[in-house]
PDB file of N, CA and C in Angstrom:
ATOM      1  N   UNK A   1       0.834  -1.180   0.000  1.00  0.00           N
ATOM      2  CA  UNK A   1       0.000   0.000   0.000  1.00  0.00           C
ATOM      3  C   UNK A   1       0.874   1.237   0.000  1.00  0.00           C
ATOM      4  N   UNK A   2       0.784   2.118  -0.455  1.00  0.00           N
ATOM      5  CA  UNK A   2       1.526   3.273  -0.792  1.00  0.00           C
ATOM      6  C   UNK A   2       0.507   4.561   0.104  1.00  0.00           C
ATOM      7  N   UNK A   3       1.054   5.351   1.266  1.00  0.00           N
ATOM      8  CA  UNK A   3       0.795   6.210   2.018  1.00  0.00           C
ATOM      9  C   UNK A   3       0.605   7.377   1.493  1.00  0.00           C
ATOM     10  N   UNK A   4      -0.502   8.405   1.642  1.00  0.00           N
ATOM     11  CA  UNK A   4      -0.759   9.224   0.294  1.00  0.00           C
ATOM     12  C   UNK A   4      -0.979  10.916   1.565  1.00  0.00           C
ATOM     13  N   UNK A   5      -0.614  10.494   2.856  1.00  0.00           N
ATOM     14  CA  UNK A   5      -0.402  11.499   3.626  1.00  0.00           C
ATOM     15  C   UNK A   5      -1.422  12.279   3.876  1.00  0.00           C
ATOM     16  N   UNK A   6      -2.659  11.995   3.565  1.00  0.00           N
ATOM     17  CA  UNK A   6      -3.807  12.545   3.828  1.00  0.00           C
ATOM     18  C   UNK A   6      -4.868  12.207   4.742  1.00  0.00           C
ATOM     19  N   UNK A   7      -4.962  13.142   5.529  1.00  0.00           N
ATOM     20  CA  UNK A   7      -5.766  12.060   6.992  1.00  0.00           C
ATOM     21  C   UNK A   7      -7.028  13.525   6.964  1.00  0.00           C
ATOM     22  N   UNK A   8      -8.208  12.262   7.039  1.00  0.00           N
ATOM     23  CA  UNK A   8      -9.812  13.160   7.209  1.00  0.00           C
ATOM     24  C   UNK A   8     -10.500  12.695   8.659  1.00  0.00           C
ATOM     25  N   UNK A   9     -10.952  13.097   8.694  1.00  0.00           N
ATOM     26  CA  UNK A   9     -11.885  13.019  10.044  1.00  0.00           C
ATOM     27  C   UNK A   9     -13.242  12.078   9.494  1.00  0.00           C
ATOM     28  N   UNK A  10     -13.555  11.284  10.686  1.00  0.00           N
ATOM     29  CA  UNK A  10     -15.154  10.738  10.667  1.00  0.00           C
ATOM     30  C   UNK A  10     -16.190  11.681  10.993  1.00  0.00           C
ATOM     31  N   UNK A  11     -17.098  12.045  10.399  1.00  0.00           N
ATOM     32  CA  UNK A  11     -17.990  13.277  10.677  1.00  0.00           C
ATOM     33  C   UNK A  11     -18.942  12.109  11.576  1.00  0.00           C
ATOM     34  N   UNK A  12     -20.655  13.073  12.098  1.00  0.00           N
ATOM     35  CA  UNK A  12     -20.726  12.702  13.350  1.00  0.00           C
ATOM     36  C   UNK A  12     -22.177  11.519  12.921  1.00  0.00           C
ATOM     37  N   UNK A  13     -22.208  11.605  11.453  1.00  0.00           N
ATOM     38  CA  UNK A  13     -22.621  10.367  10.810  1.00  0.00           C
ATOM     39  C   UNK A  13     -22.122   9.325   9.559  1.00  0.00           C
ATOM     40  N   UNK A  14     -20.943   9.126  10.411  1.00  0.00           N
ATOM     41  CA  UNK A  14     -20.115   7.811  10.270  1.00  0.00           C
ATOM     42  C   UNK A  14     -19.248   7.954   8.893  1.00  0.00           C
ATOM     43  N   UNK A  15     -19.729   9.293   7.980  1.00  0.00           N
ATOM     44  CA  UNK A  15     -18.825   9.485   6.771  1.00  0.00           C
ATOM     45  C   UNK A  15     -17.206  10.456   6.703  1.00  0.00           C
ATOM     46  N   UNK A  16     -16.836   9.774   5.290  1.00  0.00           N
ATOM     47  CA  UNK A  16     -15.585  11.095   5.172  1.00  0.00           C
ATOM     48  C   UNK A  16     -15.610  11.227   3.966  1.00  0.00           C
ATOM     49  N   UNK A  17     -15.071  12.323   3.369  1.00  0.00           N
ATOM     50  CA  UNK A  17     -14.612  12.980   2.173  1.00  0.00           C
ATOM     51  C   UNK A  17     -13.599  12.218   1.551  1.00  0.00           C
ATOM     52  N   UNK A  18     -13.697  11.757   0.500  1.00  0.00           N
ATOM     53  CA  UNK A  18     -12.428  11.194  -0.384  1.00  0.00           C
ATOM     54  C   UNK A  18     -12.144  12.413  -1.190  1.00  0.00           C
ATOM     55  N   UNK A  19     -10.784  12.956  -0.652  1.00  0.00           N
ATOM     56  CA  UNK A  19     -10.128  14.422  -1.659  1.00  0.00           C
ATOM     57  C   UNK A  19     -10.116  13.957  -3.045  1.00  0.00           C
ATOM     58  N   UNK A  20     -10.559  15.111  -3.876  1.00  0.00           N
ATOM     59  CA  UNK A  20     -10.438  15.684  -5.383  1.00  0.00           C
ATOM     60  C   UNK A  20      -9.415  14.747  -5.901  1.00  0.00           C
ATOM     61  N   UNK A  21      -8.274  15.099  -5.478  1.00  0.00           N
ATOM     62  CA  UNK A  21      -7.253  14.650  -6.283  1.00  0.00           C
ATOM     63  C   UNK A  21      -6.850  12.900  -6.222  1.00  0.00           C
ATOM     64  N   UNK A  22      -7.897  12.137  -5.192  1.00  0.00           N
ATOM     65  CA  UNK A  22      -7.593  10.181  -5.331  1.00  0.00           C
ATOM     66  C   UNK A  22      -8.851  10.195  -6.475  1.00  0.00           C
ATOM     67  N   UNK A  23      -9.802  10.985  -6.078  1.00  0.00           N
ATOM     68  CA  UNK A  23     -11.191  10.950  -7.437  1.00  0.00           C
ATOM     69  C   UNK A  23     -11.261  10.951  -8.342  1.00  0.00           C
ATOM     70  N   UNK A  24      -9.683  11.777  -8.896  1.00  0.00           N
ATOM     71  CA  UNK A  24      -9.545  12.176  -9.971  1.00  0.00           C
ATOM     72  C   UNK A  24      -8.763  11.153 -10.611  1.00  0.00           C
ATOM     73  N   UNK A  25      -7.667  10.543  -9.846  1.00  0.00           N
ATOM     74  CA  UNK A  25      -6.633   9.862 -10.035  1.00  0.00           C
ATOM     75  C   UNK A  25      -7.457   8.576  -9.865  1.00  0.00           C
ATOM     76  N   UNK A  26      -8.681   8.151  -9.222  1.00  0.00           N
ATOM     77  CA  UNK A  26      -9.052   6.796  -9.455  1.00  0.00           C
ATOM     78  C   UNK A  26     -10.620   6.670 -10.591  1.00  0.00           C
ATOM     79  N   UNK A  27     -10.869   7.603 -10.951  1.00  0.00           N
ATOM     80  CA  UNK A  27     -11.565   7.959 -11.995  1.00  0.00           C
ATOM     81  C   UNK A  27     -13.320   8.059 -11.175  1.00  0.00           C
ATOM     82  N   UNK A  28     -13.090   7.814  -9.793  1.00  0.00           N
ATOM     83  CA  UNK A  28     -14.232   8.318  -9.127  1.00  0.00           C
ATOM     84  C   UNK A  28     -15.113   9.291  -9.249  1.00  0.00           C
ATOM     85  N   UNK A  29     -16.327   9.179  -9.674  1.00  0.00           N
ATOM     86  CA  UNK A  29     -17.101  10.284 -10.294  1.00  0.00           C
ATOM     87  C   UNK A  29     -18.199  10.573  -8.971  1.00  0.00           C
ATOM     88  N   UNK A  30     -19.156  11.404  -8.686  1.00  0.00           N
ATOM     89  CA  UNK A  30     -19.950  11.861  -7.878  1.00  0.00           C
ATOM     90  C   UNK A  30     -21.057  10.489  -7.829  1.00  0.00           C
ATOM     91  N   UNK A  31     -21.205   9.768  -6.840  1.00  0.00           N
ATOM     92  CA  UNK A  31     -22.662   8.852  -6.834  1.00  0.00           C
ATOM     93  C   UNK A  31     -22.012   7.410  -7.596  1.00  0.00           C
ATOM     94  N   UNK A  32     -20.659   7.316  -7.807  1.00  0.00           N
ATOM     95  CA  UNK A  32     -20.284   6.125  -7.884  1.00  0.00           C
ATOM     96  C   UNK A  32     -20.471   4.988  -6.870  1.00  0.00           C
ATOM     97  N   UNK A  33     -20.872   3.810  -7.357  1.00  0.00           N
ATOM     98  CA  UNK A  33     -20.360   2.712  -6.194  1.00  0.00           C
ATOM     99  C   UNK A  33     -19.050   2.562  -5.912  1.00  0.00           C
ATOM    100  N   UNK A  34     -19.087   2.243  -4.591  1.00  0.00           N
ATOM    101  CA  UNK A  34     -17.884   1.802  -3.384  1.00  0.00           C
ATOM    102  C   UNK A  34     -18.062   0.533  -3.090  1.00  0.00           C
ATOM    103  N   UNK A  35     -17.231  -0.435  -3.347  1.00  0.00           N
ATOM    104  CA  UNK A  35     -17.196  -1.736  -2.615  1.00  0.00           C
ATOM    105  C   UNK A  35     -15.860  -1.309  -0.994  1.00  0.00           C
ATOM    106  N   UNK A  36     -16.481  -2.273  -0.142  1.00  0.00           N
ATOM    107  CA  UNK A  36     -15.623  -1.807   0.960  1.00  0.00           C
ATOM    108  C   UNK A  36     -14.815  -3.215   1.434  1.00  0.00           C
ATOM    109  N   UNK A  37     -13.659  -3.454   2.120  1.00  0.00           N
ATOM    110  CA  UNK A  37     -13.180  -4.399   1.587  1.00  0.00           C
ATOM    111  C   UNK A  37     -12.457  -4.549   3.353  1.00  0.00           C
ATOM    112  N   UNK A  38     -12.737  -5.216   3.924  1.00  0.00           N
ATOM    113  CA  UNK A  38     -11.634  -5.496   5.513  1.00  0.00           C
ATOM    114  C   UNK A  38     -10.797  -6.432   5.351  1.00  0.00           C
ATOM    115  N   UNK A  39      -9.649  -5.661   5.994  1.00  0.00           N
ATOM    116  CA  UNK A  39      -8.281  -6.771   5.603  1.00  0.00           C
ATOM    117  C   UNK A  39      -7.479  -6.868   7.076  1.00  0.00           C
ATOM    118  N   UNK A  40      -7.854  -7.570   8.174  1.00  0.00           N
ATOM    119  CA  UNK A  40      -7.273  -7.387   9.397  1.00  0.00           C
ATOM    120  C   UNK A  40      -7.899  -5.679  10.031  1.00  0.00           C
ATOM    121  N   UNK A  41      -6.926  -4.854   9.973  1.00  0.00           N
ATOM    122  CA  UNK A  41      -7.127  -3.979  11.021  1.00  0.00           C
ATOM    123  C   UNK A  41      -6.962  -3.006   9.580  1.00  0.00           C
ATOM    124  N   UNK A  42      -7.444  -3.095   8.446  1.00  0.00           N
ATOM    125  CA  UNK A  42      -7.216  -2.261   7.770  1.00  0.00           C
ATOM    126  C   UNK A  42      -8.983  -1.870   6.863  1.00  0.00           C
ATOM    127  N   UNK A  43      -9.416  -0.908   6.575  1.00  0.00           N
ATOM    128  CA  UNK A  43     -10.319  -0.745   5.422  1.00  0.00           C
ATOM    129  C   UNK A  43      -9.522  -0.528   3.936  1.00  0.00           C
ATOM    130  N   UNK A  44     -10.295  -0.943   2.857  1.00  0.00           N
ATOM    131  CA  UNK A  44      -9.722  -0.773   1.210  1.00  0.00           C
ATOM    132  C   UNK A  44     -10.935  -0.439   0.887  1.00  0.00           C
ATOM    133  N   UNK A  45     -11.191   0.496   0.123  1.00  0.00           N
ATOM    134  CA  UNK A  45     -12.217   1.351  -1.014  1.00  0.00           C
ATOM    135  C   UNK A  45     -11.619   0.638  -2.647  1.00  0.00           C
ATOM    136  N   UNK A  46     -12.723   0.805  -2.631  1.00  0.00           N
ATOM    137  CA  UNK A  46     -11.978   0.177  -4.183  1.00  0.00           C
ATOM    138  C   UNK A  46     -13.869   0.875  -5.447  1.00  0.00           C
ATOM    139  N   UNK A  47     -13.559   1.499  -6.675  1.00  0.00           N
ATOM    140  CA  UNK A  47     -14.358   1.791  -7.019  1.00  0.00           C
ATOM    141  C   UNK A  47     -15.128   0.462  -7.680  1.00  0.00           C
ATOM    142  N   UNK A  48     -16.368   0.262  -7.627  1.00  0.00           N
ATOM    143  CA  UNK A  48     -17.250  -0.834  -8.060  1.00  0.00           C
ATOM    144  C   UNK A  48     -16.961  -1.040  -9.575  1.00  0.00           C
ATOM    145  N   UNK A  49     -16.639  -2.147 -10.063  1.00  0.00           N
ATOM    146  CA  UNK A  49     -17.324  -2.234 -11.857  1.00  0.00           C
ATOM    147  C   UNK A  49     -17.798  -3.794 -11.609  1.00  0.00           C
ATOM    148  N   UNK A  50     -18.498  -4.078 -11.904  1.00  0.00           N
ATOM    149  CA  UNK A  50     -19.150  -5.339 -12.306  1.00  0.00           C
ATOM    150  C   UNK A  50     -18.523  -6.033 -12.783  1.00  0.00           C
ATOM    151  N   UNK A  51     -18.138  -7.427 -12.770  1.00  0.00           N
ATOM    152  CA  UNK A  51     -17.850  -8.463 -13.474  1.00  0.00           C
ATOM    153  C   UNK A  51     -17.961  -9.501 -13.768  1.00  0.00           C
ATOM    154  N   UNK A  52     -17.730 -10.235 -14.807  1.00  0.00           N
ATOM    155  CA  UNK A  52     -18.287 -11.649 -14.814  1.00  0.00           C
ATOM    156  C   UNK A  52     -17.833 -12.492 -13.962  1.00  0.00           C
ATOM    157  N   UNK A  53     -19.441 -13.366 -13.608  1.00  0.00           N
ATOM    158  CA  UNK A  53     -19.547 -14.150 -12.920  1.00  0.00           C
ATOM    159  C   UNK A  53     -18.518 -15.784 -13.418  1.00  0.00           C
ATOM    160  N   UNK A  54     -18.228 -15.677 -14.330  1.00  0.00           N
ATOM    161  CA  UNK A  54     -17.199 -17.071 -14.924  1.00  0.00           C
ATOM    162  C   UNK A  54     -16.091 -16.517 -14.993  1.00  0.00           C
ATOM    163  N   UNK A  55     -15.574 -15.646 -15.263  1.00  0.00           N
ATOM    164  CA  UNK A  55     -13.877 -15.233 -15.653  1.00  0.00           C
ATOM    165  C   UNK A  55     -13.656 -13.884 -14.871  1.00  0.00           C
ATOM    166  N   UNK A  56     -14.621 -12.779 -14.393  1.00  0.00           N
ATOM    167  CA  UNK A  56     -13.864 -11.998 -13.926  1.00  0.00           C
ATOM    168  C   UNK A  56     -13.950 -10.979 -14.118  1.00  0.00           C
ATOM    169  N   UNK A  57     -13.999 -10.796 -15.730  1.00  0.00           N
ATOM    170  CA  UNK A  57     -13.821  -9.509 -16.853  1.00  0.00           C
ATOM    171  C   UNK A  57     -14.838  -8.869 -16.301  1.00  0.00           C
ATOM    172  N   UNK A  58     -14.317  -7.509 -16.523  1.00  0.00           N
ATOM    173  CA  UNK A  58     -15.212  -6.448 -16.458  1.00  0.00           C
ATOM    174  C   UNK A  58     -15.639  -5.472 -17.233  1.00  0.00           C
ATOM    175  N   UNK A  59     -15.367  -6.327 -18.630  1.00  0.00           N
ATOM    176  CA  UNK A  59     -15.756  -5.290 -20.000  1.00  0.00           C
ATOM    177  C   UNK A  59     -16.937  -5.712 -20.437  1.00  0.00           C
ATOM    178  N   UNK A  60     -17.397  -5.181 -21.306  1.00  0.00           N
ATOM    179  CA  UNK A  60     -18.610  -5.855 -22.323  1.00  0.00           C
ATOM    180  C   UNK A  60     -19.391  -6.608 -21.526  1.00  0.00           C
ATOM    181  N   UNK A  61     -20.037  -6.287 -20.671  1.00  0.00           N
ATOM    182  CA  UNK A  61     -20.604  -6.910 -19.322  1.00  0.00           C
ATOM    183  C   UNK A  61     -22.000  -6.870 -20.054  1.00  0.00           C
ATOM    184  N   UNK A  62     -22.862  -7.859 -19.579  1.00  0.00           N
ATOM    185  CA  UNK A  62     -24.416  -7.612 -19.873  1.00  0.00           C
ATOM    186  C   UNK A  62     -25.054  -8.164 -18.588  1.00  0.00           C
ATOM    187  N   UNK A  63     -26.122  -7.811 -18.278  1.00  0.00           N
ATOM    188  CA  UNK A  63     -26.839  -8.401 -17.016  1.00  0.00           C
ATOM    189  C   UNK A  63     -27.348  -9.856 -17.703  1.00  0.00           C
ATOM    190  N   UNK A  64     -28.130 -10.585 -17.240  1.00  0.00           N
ATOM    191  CA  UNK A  64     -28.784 -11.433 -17.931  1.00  0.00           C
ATOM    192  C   UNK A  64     -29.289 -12.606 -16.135  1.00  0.00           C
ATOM    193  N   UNK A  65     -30.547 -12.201 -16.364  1.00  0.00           N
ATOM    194  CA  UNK A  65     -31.492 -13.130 -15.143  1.00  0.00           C
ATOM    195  C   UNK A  65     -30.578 -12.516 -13.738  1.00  0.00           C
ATOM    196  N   UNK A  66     -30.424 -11.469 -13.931  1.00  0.00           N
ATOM    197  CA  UNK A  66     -29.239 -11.027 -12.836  1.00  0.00           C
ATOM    198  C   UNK A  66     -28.158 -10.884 -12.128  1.00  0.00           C
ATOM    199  N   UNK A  67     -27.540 -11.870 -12.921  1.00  0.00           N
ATOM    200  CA  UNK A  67     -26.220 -12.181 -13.539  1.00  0.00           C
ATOM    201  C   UNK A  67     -25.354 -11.538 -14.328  1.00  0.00           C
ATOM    202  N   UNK A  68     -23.732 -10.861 -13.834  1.00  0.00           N
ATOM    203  CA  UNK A  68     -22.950 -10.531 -14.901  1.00  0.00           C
ATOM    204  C   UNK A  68     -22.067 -11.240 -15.626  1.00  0.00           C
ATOM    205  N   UNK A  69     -22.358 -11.264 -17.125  1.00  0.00           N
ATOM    206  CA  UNK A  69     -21.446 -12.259 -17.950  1.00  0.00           C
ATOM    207  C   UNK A  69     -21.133 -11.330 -19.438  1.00  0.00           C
ATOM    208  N   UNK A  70     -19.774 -11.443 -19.229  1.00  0.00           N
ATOM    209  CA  UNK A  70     -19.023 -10.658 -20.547  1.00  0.00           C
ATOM    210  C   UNK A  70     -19.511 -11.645 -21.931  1.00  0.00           C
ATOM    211  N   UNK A  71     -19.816 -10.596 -22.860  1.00  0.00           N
ATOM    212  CA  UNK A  71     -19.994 -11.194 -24.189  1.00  0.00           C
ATOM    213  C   UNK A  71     -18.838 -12.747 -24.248  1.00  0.00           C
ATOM    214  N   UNK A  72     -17.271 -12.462 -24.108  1.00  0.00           N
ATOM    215  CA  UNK A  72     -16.648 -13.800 -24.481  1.00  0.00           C
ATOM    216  C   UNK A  72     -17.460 -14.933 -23.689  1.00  0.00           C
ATOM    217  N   UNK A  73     -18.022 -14.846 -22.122  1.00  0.00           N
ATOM    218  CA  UNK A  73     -18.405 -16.166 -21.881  1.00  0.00           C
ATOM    219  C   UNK A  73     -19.948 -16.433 -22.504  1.00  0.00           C
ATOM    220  N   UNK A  74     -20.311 -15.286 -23.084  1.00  0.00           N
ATOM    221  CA  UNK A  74     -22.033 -15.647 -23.487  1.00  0.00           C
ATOM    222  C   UNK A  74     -21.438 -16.479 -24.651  1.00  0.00           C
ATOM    223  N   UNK A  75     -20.538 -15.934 -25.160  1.00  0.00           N
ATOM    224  CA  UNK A  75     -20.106 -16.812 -26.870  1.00  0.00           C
ATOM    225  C   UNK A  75     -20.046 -17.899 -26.351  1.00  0.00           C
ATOM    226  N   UNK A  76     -18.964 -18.186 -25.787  1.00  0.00           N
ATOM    227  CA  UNK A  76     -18.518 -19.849 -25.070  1.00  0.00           C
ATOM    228  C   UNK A  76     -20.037 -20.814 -24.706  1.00  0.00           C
ATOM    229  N   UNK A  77     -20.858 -19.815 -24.182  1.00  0.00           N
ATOM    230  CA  UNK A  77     -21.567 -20.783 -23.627  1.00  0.00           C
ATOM    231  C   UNK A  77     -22.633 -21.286 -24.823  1.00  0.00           C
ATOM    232  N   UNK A  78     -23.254 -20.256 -25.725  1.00  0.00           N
ATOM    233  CA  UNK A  78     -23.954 -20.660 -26.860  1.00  0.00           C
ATOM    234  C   UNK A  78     -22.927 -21.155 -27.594  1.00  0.00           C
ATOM    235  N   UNK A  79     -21.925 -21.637 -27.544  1.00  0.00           N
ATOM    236  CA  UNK A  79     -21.197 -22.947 -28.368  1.00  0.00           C
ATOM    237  C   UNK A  79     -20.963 -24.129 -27.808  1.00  0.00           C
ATOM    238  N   UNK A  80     -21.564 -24.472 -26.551  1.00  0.00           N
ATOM    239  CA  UNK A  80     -22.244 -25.679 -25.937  1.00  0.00           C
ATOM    240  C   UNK A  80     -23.149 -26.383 -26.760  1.00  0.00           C
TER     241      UNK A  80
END
């Protein structure tokens, strides 16, 4: 993890400000999802993208019965 020297306060309902400049630098836009992530005694933010449920990918994503699956595994699977 790389220390980025910036320390915020917990306001007095349980939130904080992520500064301009990680938003900018992690392509965080206003009303994005946050996945939140506990690792021992640590929190990780990480911005949300969806991915497939078989491989991972997080491109060319389609929902389907509520499910995310990238076009390559929809191909794979209609060649069953």
């Amino acid at each position: 993890m790389k220390a980025t020297g910036i320390v915020r306060k917990v306001d007095v309902l349980g939130r904080i400000v992520l500064p301009i400049e990680l938003r900018k630098n992690l392509d965080i836009e206003r009303e994005d999802p946050i996945e939140i992530y506990v690792d021992g005694e640590f929190i990780l933010l990480k911005k949300y993208e969806p991915a497939c449920i078989f491989c991972g990918n997080a491109k060319d994503i389609k929902r389907i019965r509520d499910k995310n699956i990238c076009n390559g595994c929809i191909k794979e699977l209609q060649s069953l």
